[in-house]
Protein backbone atom coordinates (compact mmCIF):
# COMPACT_ATOMS: atom_id res chain seq x y z
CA UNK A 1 0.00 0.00 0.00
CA UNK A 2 1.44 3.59 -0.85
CA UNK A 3 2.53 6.63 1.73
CA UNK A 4 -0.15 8.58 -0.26
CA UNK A 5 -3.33 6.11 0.46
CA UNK A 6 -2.21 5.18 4.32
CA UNK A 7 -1.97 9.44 4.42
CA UNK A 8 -5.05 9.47 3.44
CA UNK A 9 -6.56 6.75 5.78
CA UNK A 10 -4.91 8.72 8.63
CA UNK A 11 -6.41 12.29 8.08
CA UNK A 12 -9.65 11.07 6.94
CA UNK A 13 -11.10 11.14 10.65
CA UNK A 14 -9.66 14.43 11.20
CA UNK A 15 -11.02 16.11 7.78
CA UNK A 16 -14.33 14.87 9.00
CA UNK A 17 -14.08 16.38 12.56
CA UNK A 18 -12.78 19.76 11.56
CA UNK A 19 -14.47 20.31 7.97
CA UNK A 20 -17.53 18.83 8.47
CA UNK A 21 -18.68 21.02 11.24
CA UNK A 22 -22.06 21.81 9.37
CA UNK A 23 -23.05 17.73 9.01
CA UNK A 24 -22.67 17.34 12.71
CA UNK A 25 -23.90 20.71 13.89
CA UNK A 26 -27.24 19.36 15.13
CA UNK A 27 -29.06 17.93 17.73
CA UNK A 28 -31.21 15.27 15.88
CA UNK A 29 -31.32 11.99 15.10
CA UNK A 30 -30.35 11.19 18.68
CA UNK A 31 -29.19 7.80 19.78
CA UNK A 32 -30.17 6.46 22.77
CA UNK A 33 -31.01 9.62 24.46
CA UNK A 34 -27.18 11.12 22.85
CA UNK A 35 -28.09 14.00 20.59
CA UNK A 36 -26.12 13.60 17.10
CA UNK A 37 -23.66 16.13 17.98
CA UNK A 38 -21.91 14.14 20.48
CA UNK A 39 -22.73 10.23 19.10
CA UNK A 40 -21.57 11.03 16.09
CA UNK A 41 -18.17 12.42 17.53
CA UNK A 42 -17.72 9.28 19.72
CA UNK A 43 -18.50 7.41 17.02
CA UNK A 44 -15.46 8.91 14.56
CA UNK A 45 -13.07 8.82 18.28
CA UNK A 46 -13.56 4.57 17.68
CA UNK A 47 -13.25 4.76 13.57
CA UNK A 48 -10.00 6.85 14.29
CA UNK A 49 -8.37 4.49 16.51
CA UNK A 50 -9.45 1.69 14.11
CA UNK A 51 -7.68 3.46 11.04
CA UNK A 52 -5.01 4.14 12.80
CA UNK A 53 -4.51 0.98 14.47
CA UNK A 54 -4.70 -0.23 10.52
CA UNK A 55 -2.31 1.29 8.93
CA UNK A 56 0.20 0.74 12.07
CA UNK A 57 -0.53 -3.00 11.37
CA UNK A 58 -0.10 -2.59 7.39
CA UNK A 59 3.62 -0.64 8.01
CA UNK A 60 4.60 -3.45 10.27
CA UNK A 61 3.75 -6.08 7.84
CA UNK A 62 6.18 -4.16 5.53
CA UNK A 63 8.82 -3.23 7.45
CA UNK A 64 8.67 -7.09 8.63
CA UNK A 65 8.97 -8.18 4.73
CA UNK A 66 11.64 -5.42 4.27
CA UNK A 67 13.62 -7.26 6.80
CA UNK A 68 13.08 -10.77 5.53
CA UNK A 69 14.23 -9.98 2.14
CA UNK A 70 17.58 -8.01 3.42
């Protein structure tokens, strides 16, 4: 996988919290009792960690296979 697409993968969640102000910048649909505003931040604080933890795993397996080969 390229520098450009695990980039990408990485600021993703960020472009979302910062840019898209205006798509959570309201109270409804809530979720169990959570207005949007705040679900739909804890919700991108999980799909962060879970890119992250991804492409962490994906420059391990090639810095692993980088090693093998040498």
């Amino acid at each position: 996988m390229n520098k450009f697409l695990k980039g990408i993968l990485l600021l993703l969640p960020y472009i979302f919290m910062v840019l898209g102000f205006a798509i959570y910048n309201r109270v409804n649909p809530q979720l169990g009792g959570l207005p949007f505003f705040y679900w739909y931040q804890l919700l991108w604080i999980f799909l962060a960690a879970g890119l992250t933890f991804t492409v962490y795993t994906l420059e391990s397996r090639e810095y692993d296979m980088k090693k093998v080969r040498s």
